[in-house]
N, C-alpha and C. Protein backbone atom coordinates (compact mmCIF):
# COMPACT_ATOMS: atom_id res chain seq x y z
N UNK A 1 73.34 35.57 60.99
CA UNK A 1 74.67 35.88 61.51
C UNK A 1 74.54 36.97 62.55
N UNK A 2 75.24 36.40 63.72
CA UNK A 2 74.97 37.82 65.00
C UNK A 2 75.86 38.95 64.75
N UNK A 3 75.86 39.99 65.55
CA UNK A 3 76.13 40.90 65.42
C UNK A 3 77.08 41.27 66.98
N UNK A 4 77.59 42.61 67.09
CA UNK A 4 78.95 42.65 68.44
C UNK A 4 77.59 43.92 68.86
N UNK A 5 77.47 44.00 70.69
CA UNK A 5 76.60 44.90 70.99
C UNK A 5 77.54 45.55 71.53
N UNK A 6 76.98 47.26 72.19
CA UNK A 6 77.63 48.03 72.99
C UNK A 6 77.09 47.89 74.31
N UNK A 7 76.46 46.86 74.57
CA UNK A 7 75.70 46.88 75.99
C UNK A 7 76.78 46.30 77.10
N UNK A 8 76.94 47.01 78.22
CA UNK A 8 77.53 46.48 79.07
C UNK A 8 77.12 45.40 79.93
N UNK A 9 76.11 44.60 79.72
CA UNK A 9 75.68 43.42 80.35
C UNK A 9 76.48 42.15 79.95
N UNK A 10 77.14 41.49 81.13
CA UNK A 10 78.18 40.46 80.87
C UNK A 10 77.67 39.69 80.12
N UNK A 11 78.56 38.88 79.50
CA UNK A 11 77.96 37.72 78.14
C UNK A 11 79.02 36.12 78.60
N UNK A 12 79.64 36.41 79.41
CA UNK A 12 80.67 35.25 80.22
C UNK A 12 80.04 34.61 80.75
N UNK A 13 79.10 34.67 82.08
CA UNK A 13 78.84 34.42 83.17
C UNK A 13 77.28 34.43 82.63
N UNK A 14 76.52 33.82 81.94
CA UNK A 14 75.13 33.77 82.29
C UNK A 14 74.41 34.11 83.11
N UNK A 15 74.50 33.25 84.57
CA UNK A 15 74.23 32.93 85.19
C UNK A 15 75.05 33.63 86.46
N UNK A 16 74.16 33.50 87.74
CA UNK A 16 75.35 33.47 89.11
C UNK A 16 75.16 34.95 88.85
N UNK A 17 76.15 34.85 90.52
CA UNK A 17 76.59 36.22 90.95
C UNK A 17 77.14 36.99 89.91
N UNK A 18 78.09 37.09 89.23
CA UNK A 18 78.72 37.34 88.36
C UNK A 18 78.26 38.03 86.97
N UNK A 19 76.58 38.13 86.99
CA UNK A 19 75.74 38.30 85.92
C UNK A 19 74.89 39.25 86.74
N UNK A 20 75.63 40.54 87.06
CA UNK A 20 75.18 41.47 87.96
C UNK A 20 76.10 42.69 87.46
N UNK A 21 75.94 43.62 86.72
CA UNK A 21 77.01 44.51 86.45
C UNK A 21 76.75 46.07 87.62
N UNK A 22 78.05 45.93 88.39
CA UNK A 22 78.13 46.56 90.02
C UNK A 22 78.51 47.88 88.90
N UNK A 23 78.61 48.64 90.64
CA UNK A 23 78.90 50.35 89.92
C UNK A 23 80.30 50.77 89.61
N UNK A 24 81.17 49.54 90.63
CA UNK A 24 82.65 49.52 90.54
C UNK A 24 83.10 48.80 89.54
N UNK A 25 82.37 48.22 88.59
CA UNK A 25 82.74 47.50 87.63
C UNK A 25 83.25 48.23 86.51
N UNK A 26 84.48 47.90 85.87
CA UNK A 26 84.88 48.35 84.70
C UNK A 26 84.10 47.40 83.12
N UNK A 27 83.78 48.20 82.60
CA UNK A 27 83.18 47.86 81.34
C UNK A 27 83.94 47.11 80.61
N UNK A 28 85.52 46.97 80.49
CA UNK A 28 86.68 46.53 80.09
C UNK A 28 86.64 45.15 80.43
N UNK A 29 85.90 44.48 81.41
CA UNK A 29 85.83 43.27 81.99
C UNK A 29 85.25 42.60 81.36
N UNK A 30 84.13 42.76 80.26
CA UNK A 30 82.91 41.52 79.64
C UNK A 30 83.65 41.88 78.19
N UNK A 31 83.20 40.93 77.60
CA UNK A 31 83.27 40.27 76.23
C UNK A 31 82.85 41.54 75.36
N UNK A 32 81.83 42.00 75.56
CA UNK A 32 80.93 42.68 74.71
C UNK A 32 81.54 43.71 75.15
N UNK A 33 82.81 44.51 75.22
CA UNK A 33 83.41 45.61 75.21
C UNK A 33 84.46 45.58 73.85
N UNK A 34 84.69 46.92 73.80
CA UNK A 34 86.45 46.33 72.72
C UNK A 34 87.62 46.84 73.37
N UNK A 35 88.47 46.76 72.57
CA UNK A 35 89.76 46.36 73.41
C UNK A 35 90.16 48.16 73.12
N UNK A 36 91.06 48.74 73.92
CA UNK A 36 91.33 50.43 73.61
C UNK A 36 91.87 50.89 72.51
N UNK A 37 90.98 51.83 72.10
CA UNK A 37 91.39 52.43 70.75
C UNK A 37 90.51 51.74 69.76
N UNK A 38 89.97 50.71 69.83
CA UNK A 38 88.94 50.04 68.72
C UNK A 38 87.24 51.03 68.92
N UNK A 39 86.65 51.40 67.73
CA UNK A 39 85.44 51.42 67.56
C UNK A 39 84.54 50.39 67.18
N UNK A 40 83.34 50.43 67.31
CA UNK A 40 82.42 49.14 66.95
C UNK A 40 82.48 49.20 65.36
N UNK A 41 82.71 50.22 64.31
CA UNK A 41 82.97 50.25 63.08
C UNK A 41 84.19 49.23 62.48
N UNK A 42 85.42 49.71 63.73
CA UNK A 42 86.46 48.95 63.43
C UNK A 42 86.57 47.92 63.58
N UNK A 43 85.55 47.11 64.47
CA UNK A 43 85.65 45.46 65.41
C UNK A 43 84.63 44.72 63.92
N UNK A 44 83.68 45.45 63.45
CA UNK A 44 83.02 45.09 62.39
C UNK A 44 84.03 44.71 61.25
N UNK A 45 84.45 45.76 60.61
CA UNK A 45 85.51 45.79 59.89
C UNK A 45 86.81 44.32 60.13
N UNK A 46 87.45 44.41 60.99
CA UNK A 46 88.48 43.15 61.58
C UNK A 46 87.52 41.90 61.29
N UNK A 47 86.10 41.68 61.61
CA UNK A 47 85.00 40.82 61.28
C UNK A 47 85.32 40.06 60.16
N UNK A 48 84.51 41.08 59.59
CA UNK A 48 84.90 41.17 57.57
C UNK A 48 86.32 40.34 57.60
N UNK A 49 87.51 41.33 57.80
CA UNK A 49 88.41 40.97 57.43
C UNK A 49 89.23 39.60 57.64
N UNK A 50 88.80 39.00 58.56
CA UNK A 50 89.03 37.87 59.31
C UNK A 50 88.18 36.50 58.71
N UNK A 51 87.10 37.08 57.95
CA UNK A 51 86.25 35.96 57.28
C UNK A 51 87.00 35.98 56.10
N UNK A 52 87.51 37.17 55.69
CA UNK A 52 88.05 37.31 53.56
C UNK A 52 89.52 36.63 53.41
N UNK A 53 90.36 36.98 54.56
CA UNK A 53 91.81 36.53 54.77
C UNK A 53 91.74 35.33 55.46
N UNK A 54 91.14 34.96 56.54
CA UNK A 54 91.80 33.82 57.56
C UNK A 54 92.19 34.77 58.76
N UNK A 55 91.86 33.90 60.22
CA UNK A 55 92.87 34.37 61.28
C UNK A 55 94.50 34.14 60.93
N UNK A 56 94.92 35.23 61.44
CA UNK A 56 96.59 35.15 61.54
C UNK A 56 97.33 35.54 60.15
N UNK A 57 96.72 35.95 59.46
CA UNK A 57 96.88 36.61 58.01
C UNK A 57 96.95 37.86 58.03
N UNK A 58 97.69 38.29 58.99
CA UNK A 58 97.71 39.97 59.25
C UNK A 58 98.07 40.63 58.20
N UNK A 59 99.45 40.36 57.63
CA UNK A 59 100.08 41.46 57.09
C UNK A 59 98.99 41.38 55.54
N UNK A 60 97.84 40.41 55.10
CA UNK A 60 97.00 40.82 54.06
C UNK A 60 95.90 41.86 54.41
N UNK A 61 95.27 41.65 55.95
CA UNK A 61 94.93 42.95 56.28
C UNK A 61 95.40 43.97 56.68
N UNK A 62 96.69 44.49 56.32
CA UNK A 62 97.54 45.63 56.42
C UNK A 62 97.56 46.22 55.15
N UNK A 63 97.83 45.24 54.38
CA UNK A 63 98.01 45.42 53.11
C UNK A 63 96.62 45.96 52.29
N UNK A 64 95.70 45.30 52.62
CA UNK A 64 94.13 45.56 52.84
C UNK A 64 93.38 47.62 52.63
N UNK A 65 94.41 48.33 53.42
CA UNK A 65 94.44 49.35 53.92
C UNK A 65 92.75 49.47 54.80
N UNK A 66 92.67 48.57 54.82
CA UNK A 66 90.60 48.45 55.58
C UNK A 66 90.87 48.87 56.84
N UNK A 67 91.69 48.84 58.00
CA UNK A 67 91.93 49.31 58.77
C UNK A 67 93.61 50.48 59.25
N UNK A 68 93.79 51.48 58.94
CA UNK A 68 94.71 51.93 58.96
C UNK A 68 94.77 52.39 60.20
N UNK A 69 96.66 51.98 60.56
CA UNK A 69 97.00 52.38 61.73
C UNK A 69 97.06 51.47 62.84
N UNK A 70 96.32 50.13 63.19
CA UNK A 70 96.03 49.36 63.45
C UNK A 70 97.39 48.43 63.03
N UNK A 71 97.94 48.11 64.33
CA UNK A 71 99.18 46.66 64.15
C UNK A 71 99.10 45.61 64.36
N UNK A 72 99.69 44.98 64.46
CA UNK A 72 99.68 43.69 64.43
C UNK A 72 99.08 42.73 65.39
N UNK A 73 99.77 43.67 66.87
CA UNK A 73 99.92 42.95 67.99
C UNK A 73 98.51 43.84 68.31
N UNK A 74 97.56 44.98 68.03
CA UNK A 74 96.21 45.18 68.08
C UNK A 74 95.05 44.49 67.68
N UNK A 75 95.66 44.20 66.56
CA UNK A 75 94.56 43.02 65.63
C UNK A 75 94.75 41.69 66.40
N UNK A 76 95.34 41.14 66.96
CA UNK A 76 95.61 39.67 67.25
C UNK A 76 95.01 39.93 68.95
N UNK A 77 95.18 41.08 69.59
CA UNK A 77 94.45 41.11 70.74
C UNK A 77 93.04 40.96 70.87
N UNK A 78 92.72 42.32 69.66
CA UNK A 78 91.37 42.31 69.14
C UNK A 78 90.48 40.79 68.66
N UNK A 79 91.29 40.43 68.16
CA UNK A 79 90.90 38.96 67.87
C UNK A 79 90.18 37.84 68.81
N UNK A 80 91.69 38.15 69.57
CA UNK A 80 91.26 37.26 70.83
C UNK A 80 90.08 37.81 72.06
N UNK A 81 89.80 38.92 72.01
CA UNK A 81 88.37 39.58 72.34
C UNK A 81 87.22 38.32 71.75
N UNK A 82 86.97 39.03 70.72
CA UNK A 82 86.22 38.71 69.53
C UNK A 82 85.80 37.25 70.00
N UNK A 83 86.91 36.28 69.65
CA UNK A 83 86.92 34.91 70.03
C UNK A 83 86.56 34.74 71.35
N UNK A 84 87.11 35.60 72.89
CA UNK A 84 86.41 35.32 73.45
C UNK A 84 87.47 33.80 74.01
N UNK A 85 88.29 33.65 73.63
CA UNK A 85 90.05 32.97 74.50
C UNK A 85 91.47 33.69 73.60
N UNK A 86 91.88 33.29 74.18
CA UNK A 86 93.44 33.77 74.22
C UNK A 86 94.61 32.71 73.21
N UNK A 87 93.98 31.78 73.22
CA UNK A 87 94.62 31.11 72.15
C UNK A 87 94.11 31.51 70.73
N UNK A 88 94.93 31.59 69.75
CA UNK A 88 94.56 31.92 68.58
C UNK A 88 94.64 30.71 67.04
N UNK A 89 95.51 29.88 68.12
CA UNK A 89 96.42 29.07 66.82
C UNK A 89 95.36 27.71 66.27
N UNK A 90 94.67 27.59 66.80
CA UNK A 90 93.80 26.57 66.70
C UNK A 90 92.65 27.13 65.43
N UNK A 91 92.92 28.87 65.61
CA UNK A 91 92.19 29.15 63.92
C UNK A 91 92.59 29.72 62.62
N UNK A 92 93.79 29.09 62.91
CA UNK A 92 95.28 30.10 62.14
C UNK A 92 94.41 29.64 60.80
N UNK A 93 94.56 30.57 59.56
CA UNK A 93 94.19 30.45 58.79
C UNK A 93 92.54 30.21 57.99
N UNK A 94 91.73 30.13 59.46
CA UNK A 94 90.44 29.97 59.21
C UNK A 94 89.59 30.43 58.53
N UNK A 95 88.60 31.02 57.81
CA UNK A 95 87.68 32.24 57.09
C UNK A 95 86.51 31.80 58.44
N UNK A 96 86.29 32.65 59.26
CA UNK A 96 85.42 32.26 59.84
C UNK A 96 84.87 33.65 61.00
N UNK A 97 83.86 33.66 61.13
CA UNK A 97 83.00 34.72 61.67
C UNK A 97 83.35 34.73 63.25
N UNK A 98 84.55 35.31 63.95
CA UNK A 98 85.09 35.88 65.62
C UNK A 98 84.12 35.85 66.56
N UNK A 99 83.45 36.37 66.22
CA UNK A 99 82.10 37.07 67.05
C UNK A 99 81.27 35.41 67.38
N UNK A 100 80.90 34.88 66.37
CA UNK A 100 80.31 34.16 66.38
C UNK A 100 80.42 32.73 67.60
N UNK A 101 81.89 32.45 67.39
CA UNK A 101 82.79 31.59 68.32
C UNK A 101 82.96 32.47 69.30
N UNK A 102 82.97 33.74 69.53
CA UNK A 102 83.18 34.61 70.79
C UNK A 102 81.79 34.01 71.50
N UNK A 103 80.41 34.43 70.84
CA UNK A 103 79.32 34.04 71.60
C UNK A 103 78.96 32.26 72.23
N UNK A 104 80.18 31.79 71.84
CA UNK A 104 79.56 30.07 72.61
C UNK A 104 80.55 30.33 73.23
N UNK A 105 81.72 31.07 72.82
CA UNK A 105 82.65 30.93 74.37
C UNK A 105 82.14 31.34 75.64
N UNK A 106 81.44 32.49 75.10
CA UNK A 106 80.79 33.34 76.19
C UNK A 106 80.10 32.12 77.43
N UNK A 107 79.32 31.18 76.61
CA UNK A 107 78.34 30.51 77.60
C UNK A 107 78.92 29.48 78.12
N UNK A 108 80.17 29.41 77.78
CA UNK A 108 80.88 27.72 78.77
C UNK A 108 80.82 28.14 79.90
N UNK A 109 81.15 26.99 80.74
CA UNK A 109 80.96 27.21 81.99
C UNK A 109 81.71 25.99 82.74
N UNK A 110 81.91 25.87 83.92
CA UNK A 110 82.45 24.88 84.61
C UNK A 110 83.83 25.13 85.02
N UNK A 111 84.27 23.91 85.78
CA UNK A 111 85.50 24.16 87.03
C UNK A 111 86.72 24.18 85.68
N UNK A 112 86.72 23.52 84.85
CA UNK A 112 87.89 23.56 84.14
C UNK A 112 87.98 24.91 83.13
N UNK A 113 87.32 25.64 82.73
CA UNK A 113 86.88 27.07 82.53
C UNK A 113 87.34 28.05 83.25
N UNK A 114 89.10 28.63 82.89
CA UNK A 114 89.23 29.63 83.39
C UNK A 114 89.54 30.60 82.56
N UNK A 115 89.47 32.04 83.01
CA UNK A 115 89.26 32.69 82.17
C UNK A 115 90.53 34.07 82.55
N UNK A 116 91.25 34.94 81.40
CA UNK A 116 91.70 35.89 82.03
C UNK A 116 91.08 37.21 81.18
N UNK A 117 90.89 38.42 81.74
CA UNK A 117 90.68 39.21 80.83
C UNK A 117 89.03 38.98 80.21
N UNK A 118 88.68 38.12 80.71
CA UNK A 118 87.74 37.30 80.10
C UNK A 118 87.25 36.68 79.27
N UNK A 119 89.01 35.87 78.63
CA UNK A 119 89.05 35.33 77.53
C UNK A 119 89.45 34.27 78.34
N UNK A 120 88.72 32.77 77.57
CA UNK A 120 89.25 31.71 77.91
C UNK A 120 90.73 31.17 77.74
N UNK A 121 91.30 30.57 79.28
CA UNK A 121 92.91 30.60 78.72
C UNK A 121 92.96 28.96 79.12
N UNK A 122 94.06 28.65 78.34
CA UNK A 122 94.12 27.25 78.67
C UNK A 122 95.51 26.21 79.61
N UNK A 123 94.84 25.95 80.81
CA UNK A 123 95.46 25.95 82.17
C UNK A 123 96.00 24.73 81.78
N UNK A 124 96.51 23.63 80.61
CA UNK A 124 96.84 21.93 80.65
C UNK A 124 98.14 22.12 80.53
N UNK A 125 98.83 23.35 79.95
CA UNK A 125 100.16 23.41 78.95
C UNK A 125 99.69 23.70 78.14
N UNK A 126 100.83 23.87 77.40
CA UNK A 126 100.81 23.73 76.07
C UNK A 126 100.41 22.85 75.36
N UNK A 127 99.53 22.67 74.17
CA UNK A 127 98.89 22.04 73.36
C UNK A 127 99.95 21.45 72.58
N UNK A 128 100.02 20.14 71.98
CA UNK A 128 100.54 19.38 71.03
C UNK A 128 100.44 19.91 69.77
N UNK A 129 100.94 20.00 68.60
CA UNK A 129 100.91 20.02 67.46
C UNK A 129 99.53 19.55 66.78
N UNK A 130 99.69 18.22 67.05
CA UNK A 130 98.65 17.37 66.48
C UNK A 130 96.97 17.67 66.96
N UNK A 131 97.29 17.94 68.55
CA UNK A 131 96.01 18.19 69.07
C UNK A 131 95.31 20.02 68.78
N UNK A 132 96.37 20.65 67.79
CA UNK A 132 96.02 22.16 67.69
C UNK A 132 95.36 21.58 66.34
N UNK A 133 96.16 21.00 65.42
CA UNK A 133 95.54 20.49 64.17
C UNK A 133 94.09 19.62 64.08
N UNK A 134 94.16 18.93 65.26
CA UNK A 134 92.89 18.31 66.06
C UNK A 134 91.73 19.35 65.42
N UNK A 135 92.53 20.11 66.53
CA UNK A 135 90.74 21.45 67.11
C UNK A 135 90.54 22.48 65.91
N UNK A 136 91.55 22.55 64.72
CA UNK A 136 91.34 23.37 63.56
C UNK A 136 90.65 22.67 62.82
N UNK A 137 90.75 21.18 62.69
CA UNK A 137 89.76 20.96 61.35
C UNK A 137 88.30 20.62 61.86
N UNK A 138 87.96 20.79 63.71
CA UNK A 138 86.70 20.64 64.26
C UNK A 138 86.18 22.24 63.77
N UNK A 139 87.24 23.17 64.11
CA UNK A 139 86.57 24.44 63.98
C UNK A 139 86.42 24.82 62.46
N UNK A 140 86.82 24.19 61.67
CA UNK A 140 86.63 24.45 60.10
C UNK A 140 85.19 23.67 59.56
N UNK A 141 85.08 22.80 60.50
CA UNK A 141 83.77 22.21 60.13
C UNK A 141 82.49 23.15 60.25
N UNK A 142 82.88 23.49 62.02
CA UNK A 142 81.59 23.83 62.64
C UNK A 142 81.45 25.93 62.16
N UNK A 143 82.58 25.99 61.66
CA UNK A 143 82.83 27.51 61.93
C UNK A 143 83.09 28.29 60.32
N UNK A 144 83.85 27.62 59.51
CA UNK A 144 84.05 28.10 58.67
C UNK A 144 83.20 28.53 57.63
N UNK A 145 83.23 29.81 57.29
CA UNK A 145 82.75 30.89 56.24
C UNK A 145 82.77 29.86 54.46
N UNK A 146 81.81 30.01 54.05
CA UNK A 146 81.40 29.49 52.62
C UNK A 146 82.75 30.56 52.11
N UNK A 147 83.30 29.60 51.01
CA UNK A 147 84.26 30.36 50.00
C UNK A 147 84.04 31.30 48.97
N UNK A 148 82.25 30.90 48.46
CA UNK A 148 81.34 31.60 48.06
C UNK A 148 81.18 33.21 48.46
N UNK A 149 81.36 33.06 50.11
CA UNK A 149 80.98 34.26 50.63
C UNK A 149 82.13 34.99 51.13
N UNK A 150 83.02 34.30 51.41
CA UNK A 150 84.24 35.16 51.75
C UNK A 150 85.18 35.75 50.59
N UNK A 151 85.12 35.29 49.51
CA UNK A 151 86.01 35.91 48.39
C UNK A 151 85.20 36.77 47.56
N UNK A 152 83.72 37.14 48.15
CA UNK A 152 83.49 38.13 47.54
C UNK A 152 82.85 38.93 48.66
N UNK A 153 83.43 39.18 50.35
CA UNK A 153 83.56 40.24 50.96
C UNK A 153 84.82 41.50 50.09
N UNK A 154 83.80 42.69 50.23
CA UNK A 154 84.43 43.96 49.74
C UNK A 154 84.98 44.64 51.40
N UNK A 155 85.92 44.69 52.29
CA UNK A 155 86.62 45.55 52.70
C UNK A 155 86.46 47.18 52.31
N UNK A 156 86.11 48.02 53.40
CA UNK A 156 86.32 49.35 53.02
C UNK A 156 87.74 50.05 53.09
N UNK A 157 88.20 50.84 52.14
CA UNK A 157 89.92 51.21 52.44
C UNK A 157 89.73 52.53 52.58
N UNK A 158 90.21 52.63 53.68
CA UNK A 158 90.70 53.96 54.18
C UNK A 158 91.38 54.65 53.96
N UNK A 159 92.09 56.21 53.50
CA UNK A 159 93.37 56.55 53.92
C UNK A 159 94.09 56.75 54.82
N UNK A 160 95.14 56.56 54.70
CA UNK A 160 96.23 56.20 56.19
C UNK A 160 96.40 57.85 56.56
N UNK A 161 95.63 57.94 57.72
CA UNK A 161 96.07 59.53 57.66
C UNK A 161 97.47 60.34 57.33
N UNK A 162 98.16 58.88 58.10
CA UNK A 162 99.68 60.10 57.51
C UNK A 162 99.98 60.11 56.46
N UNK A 163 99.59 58.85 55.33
CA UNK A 163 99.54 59.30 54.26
C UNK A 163 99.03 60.52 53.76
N UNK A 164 98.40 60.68 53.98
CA UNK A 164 97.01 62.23 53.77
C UNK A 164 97.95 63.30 53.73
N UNK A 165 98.38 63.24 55.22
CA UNK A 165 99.12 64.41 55.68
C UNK A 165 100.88 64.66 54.87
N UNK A 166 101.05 63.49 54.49
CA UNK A 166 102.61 63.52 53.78
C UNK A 166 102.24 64.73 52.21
N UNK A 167 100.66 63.86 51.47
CA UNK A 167 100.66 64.19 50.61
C UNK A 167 99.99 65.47 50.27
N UNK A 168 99.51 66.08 51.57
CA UNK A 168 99.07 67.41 51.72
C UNK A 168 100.56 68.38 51.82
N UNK A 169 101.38 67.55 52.22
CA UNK A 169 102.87 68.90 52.56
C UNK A 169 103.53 68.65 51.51
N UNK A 170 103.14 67.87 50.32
CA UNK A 170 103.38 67.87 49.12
C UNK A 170 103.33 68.36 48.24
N UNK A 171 102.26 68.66 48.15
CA UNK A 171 101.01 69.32 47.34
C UNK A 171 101.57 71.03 47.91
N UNK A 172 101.31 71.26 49.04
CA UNK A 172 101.71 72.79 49.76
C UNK A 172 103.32 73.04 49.13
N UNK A 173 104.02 72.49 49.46
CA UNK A 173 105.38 72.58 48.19
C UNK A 173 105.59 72.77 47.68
N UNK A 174 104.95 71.76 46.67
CA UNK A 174 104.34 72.60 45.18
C UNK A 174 104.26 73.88 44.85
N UNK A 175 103.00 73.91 45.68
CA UNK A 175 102.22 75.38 45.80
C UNK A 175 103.07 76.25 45.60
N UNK A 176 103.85 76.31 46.66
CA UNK A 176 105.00 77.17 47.42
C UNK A 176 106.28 77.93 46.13
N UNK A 177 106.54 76.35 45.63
CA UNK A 177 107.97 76.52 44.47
C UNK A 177 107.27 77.23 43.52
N UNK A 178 105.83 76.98 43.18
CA UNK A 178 105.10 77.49 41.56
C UNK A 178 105.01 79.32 42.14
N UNK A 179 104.39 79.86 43.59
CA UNK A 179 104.12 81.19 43.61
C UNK A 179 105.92 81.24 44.08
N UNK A 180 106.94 80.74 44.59
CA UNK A 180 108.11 81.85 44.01
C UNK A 180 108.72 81.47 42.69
N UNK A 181 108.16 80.82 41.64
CA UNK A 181 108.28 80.75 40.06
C UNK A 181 107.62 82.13 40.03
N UNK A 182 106.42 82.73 40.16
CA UNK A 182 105.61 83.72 40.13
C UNK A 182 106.31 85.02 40.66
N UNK A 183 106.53 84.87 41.60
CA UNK A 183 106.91 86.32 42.20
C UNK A 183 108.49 86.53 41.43
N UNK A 184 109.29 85.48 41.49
CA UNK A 184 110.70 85.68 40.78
C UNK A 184 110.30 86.31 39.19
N UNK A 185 109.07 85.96 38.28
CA UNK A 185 109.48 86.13 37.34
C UNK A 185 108.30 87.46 37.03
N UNK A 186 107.92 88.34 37.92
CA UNK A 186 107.32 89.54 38.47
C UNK A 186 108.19 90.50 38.38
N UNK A 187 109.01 90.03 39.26
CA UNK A 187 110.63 90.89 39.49
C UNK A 187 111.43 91.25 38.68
N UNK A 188 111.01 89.91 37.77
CA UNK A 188 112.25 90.90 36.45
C UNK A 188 111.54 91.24 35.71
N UNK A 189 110.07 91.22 35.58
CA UNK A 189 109.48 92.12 34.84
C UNK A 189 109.40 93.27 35.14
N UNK A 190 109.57 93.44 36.32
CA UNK A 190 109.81 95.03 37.02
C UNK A 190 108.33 95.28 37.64
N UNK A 191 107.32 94.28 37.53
CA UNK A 191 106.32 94.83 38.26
C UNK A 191 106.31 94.66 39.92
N UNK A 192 106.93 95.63 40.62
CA UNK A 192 107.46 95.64 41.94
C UNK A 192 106.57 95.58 42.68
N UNK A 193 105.04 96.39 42.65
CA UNK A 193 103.91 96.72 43.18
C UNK A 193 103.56 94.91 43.25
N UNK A 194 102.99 95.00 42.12
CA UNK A 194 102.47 93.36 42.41
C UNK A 194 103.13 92.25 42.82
N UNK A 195 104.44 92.77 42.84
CA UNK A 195 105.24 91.31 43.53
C UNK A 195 105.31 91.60 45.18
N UNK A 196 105.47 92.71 45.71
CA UNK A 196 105.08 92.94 47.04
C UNK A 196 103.99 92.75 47.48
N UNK A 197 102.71 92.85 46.82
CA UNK A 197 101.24 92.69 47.09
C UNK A 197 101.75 91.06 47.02
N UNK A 198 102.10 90.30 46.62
CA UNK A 198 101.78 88.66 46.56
C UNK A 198 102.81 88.57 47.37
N UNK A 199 103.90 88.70 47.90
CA UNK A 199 104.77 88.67 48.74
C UNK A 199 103.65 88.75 50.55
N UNK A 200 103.34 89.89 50.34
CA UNK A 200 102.30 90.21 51.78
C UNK A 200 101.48 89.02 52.28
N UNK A 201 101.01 88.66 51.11
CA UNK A 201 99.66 87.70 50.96
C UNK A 201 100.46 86.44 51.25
N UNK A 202 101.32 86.26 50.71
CA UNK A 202 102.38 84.99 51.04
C UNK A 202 102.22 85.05 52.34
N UNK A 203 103.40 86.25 52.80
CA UNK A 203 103.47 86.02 54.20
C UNK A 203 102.43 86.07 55.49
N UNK A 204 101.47 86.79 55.01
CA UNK A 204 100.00 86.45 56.11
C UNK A 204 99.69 84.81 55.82
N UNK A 205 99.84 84.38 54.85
CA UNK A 205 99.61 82.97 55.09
C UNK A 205 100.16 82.11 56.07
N UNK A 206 101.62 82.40 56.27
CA UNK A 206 102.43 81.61 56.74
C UNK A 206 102.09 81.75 57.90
């Protein structure tokens, strides 16, 4: 099973002029980049997740917490990187390895082969129903992930930082209500000294 590189050498264009990476070239242009805001950890990860769920099964990798922060309309771009065209629907539901179908997209070639972004887009219309159902059960043949192996991918879960951060000003709250439980019940003990000393210390914190 291949792997996603960080090398900026085009993976579209084999061949030809086009298989020349200039100085004015943006890196953003070949396949083998990711899309903004993705790390190669995270494009790995979407990998995984895309073999365990199916394409187009977002909200189970949301639910997932394997990538936090990450929406909808990121993952489905990301995707279409990965894949390497712009249509997605032809693998709705698939268990099947992105990258993998990204790398034969990479090598088509010819006049009916156009590309935007440098994802293959498809210039006929719109596709038929029947003919999307066509090209899903070709790509389930040639593409699809053993069931064996996809229902026992483990996903790593992250915390959602703002979760983190909600439950850190939580926790500090806490904190907060328990030392003026403390200092209030200082006060009526009459120990004045020590409730000003923790009062000080309070307030240098803040």
């Amino acid at each position: 099973m291949s792997t996603a590189t960080s090398s900026v050498v085009p993976r579209s264009m084999p061949s030809g002029q086009r298989n020349v990476v200039r100085s004015n070239d943006s890196a953003s242009l070949w396949n083998c980049t990711l899309s903004p805001g993705w790390t190669l950890d995270e494009v790995q990860v979407l990998r995984q997740a895309l073999m365990k769920f199916g394409v187009g099964n977002w909200m189970k990798i949301i639910e997932s917490e394997s990538l936090p922060g990450k929406t909808i309309a990121q993952m489905n771009l990301q995707t279409q990187r990965m894949l390497g065209q712009q249509s997605t629907a032809e693998f709705n539901g698939l268990h099947i390895d992105a990258l993998r179908v990204g790398e034969l997209n990479s090598l088509k070639q010819g006049k009916d082969i156009k590309r935007k972004n440098n994802c293959i887009v498809n210039t006929g219309g719109k596709l038929a129903r029947d003919e999307v159902e066509q090209r899903r059960i070709k790509h389930r043949e040639m593409f699809e992930v053993e069931e064996k192996v996809w229902k026992n991918i483990v996903l790593p879960r992250f915390d959602n930082p703002l979760v983190v951060l909600d439950r850190k000003r939580a926790e500090l709250k806490a904190l907060r209500a328990e030392l003026e439980d403390v200092l209030a019940q200082l006060a009526s003990a009459g120990d004045n000294d020590e409730c000003a000393a923790l009062t000080g210390t309070k307030r240098a914190r803040e």
